[in-house]
N, C-alpha and C. Protein backbone atom coordinates (compact mmCIF):
# COMPACT_ATOMS: atom_id res chain seq x y z
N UNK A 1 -4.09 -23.62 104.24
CA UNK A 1 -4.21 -25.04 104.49
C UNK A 1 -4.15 -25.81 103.18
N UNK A 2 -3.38 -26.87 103.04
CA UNK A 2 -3.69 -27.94 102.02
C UNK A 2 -4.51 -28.54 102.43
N UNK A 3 -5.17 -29.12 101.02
CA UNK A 3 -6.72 -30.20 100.64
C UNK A 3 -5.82 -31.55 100.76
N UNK A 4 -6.63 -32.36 100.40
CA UNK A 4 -6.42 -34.14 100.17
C UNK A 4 -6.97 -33.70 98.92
N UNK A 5 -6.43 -33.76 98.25
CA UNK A 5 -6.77 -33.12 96.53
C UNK A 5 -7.93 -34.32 95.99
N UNK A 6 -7.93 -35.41 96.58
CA UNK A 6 -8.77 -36.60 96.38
C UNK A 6 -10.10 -36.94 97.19
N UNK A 7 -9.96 -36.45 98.12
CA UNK A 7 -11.02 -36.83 99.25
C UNK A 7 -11.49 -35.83 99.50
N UNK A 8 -13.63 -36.23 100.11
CA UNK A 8 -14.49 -35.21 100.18
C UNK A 8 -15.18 -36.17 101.47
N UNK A 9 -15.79 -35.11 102.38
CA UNK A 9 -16.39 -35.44 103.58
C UNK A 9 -17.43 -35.30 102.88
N UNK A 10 -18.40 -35.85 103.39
CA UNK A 10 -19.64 -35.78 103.21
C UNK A 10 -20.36 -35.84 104.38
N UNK A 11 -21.52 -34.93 104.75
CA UNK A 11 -22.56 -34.47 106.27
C UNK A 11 -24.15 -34.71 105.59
N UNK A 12 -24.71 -35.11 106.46
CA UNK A 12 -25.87 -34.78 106.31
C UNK A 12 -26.36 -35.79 105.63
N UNK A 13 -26.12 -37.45 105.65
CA UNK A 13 -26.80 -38.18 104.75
C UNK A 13 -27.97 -38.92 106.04
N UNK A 14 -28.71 -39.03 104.92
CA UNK A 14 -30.38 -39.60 105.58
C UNK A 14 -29.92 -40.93 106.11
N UNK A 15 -30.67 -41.29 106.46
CA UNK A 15 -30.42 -42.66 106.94
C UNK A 15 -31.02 -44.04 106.21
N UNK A 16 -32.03 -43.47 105.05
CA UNK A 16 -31.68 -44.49 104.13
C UNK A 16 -30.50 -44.62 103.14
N UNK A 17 -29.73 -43.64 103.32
CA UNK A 17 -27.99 -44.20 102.36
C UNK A 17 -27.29 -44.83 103.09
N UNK A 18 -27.34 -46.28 102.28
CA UNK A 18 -26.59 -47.15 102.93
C UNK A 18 -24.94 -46.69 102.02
N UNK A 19 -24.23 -48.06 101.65
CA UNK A 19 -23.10 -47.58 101.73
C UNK A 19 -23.32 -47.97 99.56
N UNK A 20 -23.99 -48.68 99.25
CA UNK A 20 -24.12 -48.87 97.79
C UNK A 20 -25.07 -47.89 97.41
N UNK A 21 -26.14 -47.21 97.99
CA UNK A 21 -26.35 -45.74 97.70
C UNK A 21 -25.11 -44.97 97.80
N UNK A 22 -24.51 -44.77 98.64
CA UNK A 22 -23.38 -43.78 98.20
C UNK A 22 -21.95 -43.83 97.44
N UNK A 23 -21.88 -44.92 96.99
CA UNK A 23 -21.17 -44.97 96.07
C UNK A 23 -21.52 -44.73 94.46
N UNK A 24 -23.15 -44.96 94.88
CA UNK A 24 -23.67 -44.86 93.29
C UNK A 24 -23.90 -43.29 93.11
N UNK A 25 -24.10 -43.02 94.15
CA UNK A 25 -24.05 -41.21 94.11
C UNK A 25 -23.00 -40.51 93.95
N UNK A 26 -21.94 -41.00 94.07
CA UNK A 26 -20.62 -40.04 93.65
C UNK A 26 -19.82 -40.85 92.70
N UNK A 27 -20.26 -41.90 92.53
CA UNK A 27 -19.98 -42.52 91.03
C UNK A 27 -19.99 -41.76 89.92
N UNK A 28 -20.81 -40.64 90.06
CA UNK A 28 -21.00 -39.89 88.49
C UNK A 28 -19.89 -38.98 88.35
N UNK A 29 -19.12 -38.80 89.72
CA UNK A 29 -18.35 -37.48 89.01
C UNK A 29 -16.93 -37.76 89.35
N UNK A 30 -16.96 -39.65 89.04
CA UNK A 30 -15.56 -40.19 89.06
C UNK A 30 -15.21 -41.32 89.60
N UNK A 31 -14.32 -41.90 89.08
CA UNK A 31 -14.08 -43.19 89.80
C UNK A 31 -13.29 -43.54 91.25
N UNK A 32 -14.20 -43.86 92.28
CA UNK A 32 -13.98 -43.64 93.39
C UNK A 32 -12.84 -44.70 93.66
N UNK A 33 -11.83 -44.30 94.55
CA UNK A 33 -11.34 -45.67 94.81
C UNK A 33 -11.26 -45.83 96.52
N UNK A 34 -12.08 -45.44 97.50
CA UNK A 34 -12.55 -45.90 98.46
C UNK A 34 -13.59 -44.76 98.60
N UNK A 35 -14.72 -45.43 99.96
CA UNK A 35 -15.63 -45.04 100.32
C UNK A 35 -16.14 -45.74 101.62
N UNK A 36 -16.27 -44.54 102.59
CA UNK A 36 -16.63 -44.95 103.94
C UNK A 36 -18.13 -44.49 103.95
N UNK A 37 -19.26 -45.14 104.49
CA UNK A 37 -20.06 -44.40 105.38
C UNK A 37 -19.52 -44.62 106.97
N UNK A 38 -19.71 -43.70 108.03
CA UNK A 38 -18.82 -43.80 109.15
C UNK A 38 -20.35 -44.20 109.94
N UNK A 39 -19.96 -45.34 110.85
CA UNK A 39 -21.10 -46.36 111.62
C UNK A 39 -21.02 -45.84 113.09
N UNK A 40 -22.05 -46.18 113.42
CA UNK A 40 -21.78 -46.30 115.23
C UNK A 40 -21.67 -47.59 115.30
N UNK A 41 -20.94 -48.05 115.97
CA UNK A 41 -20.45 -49.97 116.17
C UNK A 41 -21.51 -50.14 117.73
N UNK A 42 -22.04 -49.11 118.41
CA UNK A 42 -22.81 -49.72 119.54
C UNK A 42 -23.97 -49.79 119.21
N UNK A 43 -24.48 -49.41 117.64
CA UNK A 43 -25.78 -49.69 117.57
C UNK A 43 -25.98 -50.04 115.98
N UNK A 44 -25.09 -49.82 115.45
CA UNK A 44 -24.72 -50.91 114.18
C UNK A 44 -25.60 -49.56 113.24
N UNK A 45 -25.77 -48.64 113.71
CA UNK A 45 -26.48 -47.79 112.33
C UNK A 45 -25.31 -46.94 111.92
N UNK A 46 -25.28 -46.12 111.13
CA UNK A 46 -24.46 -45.10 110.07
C UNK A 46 -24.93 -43.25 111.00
N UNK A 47 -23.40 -42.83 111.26
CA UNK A 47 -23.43 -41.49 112.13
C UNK A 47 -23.89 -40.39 110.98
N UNK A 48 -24.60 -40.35 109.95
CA UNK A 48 -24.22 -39.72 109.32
C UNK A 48 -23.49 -38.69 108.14
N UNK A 49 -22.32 -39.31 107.85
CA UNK A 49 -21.63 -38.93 107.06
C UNK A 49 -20.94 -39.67 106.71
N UNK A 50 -19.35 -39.73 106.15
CA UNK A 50 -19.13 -40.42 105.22
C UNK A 50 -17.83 -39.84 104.71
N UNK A 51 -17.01 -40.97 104.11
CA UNK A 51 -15.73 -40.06 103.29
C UNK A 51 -15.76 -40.87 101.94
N UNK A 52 -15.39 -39.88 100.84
CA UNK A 52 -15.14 -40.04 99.35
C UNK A 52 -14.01 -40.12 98.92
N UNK A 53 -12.94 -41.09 98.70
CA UNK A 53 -12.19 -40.60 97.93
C UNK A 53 -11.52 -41.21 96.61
N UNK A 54 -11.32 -40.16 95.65
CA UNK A 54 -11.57 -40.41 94.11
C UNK A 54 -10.04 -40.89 93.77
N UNK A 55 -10.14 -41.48 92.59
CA UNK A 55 -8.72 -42.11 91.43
C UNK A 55 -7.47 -40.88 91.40
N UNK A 56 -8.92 -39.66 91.20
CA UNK A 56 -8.19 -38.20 90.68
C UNK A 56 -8.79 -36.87 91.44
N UNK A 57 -8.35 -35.79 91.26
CA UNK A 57 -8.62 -34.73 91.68
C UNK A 57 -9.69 -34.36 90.88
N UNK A 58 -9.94 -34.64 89.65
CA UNK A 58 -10.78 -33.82 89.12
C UNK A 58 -12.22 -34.77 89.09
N UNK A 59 -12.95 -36.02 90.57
CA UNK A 59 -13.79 -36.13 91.03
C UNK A 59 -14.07 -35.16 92.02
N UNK A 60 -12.84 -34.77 93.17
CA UNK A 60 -13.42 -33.62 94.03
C UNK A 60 -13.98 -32.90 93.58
N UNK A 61 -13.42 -32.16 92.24
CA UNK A 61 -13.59 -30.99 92.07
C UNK A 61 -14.84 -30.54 91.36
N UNK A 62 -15.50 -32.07 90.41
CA UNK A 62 -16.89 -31.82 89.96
C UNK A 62 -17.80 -32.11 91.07
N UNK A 63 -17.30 -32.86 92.09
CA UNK A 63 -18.89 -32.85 93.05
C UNK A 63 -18.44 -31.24 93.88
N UNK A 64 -17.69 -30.65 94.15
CA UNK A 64 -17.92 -29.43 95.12
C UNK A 64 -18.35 -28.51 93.96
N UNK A 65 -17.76 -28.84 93.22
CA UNK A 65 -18.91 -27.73 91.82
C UNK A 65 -20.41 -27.70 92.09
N UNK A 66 -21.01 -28.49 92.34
CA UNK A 66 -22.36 -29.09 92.47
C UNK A 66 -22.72 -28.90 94.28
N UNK A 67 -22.01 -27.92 94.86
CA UNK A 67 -22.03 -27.45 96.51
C UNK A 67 -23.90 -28.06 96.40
N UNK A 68 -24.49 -27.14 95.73
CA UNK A 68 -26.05 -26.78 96.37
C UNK A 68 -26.92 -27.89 95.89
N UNK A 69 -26.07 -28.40 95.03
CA UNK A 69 -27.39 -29.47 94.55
C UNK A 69 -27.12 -30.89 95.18
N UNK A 70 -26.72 -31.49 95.74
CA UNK A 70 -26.08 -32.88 96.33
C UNK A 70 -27.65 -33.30 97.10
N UNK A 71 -28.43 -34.22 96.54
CA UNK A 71 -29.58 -34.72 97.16
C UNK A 71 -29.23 -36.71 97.28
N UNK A 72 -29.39 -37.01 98.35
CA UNK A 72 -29.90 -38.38 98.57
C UNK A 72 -31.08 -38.85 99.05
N UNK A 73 -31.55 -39.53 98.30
CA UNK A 73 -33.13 -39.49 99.03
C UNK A 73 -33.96 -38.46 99.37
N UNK A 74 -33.66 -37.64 98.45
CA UNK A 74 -34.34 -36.42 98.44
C UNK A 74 -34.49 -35.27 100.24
N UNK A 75 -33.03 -35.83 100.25
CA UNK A 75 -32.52 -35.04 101.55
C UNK A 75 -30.99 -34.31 100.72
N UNK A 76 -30.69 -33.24 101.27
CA UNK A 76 -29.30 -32.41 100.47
C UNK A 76 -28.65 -32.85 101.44
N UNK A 77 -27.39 -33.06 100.94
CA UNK A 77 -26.32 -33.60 101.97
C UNK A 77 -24.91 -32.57 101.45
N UNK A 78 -24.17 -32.09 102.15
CA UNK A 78 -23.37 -31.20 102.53
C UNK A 78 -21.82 -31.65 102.01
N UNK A 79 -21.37 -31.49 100.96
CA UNK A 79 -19.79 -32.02 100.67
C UNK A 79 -18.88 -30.98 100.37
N UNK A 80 -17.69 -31.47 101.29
CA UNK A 80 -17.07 -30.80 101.48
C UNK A 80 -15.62 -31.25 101.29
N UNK A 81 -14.39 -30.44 100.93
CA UNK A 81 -12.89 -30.80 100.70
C UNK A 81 -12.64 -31.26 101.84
N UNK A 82 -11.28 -32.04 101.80
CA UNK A 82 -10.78 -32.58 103.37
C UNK A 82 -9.50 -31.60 103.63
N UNK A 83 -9.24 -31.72 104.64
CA UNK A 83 -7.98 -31.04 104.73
C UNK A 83 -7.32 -32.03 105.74
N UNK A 84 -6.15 -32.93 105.76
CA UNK A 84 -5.80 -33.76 106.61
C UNK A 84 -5.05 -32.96 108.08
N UNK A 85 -5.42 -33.40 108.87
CA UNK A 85 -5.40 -32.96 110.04
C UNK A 85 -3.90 -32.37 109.90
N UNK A 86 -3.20 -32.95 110.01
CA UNK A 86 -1.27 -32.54 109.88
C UNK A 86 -1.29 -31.30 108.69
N UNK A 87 -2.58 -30.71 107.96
CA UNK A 87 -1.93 -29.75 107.33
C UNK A 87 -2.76 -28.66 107.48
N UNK A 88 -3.21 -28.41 108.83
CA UNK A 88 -4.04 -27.43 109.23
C UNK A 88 -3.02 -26.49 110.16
N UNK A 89 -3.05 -25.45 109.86
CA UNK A 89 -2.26 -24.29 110.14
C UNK A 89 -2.93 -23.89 112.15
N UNK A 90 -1.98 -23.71 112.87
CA UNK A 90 -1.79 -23.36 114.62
C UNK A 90 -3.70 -23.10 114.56
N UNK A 91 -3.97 -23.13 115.73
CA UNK A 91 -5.34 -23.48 115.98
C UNK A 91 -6.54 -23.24 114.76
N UNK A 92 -6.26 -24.43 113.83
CA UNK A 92 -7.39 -24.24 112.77
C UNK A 92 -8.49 -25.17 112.82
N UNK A 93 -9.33 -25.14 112.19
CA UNK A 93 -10.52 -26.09 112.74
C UNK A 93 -10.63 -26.07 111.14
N UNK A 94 -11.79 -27.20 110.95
CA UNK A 94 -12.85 -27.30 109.60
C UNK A 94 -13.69 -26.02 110.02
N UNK A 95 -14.97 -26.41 109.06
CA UNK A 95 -15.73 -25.69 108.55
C UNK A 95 -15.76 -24.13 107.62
N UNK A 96 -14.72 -24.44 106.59
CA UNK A 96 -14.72 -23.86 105.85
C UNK A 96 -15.13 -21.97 105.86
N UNK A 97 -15.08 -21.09 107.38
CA UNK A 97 -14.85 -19.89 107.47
C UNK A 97 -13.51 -19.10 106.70
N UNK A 98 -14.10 -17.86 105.77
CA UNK A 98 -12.94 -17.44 105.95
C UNK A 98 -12.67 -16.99 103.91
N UNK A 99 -11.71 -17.04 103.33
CA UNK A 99 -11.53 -16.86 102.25
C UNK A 99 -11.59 -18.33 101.37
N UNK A 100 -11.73 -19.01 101.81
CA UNK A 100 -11.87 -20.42 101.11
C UNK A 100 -13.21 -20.54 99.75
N UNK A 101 -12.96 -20.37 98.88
CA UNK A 101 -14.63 -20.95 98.17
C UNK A 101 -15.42 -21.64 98.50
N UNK A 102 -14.92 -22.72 98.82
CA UNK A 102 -16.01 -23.55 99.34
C UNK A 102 -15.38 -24.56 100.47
N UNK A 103 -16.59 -24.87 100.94
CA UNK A 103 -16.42 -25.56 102.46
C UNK A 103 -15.11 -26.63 102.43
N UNK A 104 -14.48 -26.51 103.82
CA UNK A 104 -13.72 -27.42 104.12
C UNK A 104 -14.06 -28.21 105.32
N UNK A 105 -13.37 -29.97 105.56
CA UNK A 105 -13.44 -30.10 106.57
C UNK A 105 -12.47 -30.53 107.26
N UNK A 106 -11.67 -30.48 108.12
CA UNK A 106 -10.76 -31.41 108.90
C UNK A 106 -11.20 -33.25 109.04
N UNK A 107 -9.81 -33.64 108.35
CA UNK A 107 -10.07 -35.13 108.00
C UNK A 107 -9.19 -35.81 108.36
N UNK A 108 -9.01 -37.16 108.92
CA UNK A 108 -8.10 -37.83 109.73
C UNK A 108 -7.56 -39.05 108.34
């Protein structure tokens, strides 16, 4: 499978990261040039997670360096490579099983 050499999913954020917490959190390992937290629109709060994506490749590549340590609010939150949906190989899914180093996710 190819990556989005630029973009990282992110799982597992608390629900106090709003969306200027998470930019200031992956601010350090590059200059982002968009950033989603992903909302529920029927109740106006944040699902959870979130997409990163950097200027350059070599922001992915220092935050998945850092797999185990990723804390917000002193909750660990889970980041992971994207893989855009169109370059996932006959019935492949995310979650990073398999020979991969580190986690992947299927990304739209």
């Amino acid at each position: 499978a190819q990556y989005n050499v630029v973009k990282l999913f992110v799982g597992g954020l608390p629900s106090t990261c709003d969306h200027d917490k998470f930019i200031a959190y992956f601010g350090q390992f590059g200059t982002i040039q968009d950033a989603v937290v992903m909302m529920d629109q029927t109740t106006g709060r944040h699902r959870g997670f979130g997409y990163v994506t950097f200027s350059e490749a070599s922001g992915v590549e220092a935050a998945v360096a850092q797999y185990q340590t990723h804390m917000i609010d002193g909750k660990w939150i889970e980041v992971k490579r994207c893989i855009p949906q169109d370059k996932m190989g006959p019935g492949g899914k995310g979650g990073g099983k398999g020979k991969h180093r580190f986690k992947t996710q299927l990304c739209r």
